[in-house]
N, C-alpha and C. Protein backbone atom coordinates (compact mmCIF):
# COMPACT_ATOMS: atom_id res chain seq x y z
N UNK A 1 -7.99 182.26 58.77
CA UNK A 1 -9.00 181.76 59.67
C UNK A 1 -9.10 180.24 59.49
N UNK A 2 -8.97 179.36 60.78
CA UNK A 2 -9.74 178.17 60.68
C UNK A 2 -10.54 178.06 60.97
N UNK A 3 -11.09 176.43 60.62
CA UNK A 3 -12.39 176.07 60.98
C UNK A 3 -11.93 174.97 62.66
N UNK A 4 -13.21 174.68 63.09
CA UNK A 4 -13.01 173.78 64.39
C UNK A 4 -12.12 172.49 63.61
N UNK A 5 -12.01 171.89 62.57
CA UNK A 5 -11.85 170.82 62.03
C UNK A 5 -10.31 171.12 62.02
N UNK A 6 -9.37 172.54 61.84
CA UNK A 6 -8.38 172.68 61.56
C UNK A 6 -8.00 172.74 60.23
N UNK A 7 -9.03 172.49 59.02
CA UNK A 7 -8.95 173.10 57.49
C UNK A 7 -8.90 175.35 57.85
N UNK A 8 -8.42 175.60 56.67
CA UNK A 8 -8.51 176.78 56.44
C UNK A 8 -10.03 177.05 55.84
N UNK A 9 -10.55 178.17 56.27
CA UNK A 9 -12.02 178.69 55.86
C UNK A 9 -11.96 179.57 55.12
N UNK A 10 -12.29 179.13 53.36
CA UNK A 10 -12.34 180.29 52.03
C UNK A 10 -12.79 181.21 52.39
N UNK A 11 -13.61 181.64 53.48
CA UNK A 11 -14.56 182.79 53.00
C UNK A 11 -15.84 182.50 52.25
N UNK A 12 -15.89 181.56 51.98
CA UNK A 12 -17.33 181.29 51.01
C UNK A 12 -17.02 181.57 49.60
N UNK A 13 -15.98 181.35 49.32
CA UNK A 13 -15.28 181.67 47.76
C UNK A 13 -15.85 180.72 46.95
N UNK A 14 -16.43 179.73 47.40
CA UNK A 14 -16.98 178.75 47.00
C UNK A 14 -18.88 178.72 46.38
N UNK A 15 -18.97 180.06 46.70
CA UNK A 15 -20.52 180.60 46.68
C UNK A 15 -21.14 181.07 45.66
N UNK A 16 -21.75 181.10 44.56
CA UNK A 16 -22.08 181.86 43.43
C UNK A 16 -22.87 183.13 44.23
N UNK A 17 -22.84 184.25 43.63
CA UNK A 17 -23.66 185.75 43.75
C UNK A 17 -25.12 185.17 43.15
N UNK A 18 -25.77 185.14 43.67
CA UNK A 18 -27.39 185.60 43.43
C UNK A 18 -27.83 186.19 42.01
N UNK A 19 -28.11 185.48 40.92
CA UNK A 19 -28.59 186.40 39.83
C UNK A 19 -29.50 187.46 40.39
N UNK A 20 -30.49 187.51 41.42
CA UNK A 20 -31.78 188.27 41.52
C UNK A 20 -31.43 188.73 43.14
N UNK A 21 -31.50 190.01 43.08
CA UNK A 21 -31.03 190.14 44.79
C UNK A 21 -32.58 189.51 45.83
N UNK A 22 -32.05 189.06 46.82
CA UNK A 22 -32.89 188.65 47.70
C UNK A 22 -33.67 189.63 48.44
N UNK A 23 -33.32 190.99 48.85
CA UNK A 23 -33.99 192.15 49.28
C UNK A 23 -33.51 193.28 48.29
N UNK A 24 -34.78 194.10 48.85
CA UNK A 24 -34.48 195.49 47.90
C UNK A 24 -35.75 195.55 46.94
N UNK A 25 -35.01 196.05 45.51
CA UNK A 25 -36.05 196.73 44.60
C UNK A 25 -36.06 195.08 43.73
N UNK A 26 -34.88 194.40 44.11
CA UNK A 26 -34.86 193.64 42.73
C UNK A 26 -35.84 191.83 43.27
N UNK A 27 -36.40 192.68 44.59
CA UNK A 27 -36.61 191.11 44.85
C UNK A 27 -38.44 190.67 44.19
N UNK A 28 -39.07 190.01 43.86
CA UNK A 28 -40.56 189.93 43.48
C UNK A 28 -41.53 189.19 44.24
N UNK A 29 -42.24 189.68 44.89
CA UNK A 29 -43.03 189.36 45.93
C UNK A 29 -44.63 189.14 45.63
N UNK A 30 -45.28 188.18 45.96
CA UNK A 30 -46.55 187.97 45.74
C UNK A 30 -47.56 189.06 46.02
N UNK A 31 -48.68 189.42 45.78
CA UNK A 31 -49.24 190.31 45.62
C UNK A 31 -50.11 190.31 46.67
N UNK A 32 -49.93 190.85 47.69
CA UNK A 32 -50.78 191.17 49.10
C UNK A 32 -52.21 190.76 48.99
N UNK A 33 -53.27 191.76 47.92
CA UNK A 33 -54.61 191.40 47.80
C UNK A 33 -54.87 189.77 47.13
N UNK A 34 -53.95 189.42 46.35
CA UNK A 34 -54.12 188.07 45.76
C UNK A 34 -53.91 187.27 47.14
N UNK A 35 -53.26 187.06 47.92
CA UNK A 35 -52.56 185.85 48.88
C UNK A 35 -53.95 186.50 50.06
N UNK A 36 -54.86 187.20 50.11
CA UNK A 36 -55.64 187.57 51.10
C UNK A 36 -57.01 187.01 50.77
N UNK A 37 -57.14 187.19 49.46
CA UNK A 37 -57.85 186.36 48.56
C UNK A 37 -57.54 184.95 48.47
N UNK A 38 -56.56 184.36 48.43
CA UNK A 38 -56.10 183.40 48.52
C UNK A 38 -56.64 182.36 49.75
N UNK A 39 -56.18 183.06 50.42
CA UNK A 39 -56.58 182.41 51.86
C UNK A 39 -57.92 182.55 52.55
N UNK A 40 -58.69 183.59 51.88
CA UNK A 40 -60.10 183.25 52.11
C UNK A 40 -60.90 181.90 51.36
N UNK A 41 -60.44 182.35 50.28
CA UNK A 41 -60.82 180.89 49.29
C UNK A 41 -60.43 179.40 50.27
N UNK A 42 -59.46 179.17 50.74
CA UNK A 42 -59.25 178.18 51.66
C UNK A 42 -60.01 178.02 53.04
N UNK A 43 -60.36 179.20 53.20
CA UNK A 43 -61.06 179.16 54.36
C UNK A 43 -62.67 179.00 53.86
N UNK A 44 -62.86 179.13 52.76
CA UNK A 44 -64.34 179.04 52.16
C UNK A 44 -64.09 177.12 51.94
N UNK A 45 -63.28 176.70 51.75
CA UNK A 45 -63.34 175.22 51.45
C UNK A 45 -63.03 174.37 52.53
N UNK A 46 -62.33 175.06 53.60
CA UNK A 46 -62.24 174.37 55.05
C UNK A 46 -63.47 174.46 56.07
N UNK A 47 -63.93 175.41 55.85
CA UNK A 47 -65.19 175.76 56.58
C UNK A 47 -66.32 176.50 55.67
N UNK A 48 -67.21 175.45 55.03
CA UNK A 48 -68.11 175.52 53.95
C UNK A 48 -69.28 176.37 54.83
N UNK A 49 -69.77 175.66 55.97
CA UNK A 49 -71.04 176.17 56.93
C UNK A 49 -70.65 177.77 57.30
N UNK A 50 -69.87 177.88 57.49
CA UNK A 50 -69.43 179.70 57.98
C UNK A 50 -69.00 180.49 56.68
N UNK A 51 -68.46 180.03 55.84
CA UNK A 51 -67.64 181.27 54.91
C UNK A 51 -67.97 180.84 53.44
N UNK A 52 -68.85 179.75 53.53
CA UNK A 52 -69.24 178.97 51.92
C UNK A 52 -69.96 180.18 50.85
N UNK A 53 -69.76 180.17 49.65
CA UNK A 53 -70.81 180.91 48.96
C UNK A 53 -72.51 180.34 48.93
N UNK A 54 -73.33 181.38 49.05
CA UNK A 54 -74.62 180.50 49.36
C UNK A 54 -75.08 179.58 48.09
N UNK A 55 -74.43 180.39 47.08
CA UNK A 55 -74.96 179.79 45.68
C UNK A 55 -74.16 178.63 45.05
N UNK A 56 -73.29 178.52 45.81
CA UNK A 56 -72.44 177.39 45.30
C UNK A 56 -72.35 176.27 46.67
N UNK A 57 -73.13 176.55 47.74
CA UNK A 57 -73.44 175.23 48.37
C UNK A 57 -74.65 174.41 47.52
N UNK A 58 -74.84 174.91 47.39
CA UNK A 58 -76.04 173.91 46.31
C UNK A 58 -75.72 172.84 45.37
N UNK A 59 -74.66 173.06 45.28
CA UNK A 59 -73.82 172.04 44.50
C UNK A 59 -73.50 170.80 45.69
N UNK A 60 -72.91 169.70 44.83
CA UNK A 60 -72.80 168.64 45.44
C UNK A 60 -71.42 168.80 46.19
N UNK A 61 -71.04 167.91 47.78
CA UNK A 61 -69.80 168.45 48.21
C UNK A 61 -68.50 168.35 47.45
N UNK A 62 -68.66 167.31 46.36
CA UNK A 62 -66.93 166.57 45.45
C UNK A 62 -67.28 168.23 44.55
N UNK A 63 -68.28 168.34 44.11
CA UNK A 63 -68.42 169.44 42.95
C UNK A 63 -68.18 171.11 43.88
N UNK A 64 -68.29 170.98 44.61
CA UNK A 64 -68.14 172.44 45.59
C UNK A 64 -66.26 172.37 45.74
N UNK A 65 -66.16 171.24 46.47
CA UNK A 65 -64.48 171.14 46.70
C UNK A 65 -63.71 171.06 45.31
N UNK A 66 -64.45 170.41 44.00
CA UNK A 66 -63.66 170.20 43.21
C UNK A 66 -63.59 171.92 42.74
N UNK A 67 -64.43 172.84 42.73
CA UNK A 67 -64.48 174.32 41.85
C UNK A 67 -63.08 175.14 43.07
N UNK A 68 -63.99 175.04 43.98
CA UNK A 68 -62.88 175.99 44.83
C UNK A 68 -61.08 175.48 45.00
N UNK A 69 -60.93 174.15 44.44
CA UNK A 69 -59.30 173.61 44.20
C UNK A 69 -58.86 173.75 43.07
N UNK A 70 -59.82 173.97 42.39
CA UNK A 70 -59.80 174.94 41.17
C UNK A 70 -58.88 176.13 41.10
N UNK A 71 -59.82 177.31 41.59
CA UNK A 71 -59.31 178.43 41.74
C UNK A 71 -58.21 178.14 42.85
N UNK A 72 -58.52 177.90 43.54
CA UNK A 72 -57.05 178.32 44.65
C UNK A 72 -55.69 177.82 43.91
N UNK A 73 -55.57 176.57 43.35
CA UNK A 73 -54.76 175.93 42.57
C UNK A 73 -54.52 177.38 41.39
N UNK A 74 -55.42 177.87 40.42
CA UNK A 74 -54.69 178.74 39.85
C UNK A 74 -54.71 180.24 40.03
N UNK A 75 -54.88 180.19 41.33
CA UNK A 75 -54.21 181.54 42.23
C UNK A 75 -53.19 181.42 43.28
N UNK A 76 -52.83 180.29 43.55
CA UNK A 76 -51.21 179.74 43.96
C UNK A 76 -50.35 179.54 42.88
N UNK A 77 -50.79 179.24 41.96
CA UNK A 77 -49.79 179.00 41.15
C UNK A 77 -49.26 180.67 40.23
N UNK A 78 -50.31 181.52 40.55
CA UNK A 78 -49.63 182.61 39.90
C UNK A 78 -49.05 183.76 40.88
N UNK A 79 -49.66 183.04 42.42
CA UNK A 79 -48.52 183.60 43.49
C UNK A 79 -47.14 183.06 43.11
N UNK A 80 -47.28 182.00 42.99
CA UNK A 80 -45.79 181.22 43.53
C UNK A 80 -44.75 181.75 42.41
N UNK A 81 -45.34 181.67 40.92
CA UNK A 81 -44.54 182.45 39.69
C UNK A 81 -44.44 183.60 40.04
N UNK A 82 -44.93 184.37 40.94
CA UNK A 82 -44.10 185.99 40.87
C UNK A 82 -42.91 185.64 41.63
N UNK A 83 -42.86 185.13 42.44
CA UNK A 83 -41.58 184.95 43.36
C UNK A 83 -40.38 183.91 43.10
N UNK A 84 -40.54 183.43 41.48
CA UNK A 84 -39.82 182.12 41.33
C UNK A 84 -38.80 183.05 40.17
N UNK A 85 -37.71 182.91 39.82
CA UNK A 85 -36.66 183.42 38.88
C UNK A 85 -37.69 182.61 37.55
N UNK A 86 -36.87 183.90 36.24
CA UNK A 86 -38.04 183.46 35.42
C UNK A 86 -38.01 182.25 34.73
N UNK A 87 -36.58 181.34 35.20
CA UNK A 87 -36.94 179.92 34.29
C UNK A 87 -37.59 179.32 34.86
N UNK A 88 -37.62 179.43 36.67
CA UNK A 88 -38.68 179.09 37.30
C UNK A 88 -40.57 179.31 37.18
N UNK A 89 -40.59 180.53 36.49
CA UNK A 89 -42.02 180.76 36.31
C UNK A 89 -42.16 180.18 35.01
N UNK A 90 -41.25 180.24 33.87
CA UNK A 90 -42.20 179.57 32.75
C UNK A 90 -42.51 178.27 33.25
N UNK A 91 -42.17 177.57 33.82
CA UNK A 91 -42.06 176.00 34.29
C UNK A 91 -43.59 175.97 34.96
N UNK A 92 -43.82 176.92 36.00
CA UNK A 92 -45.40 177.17 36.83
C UNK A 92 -46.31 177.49 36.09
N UNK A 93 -46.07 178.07 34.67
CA UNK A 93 -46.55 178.91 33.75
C UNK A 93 -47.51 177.47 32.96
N UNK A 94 -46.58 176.24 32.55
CA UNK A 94 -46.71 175.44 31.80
C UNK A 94 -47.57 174.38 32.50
N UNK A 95 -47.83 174.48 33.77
CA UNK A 95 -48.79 173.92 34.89
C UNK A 95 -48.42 172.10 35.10
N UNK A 96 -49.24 171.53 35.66
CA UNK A 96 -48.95 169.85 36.06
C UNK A 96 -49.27 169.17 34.42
């Protein structure tokens, strides 16, 4: 087989195999109720007047935004480590 260029085309011989299969049993996926949770929390800090906690508007707005970037920060970060190969998660593990 060629290519348009007129080189011969390896086949992709050139490709490493996947340590971790991409579908199937072997793949690791973030956790449905966490990322639903997740995204409410964002929606509690994008829209404070509709979805805010009542007890934590009372706080000042830097101190309301600073708690809730809080949590979302370390509930993304333990989404993002399920789905990262594991030299990738100790690295998320070890934080900024």
């Amino acid at each position: 087989m060629k290519s348009t260029s007129g080189r011969p085309v390896h086949g992709g011989r050139n490709m490493r195999p996947a340590v971790r299969s991409m579908y199937g049993k072997g793949l690791r996926l973030p956790d449905k109720g966490a990322v639903i949770g997740l995204l409410k929390e964002i929606r509690r800090l994008v829209f404070p007047a509709y979805y805010g906690d009542p007890e934590l508007m009372t706080l000042l707005a830097e101190d309301y935004t600073a708690l809730l970037l809080e949590r979302i920060e370390g509930q993304l970060t333990r989404q993002i480590a399920l789905a990262l190969p594991e030299a990738g998660a100790a690295c998320a593990d070890a934080g900024p």
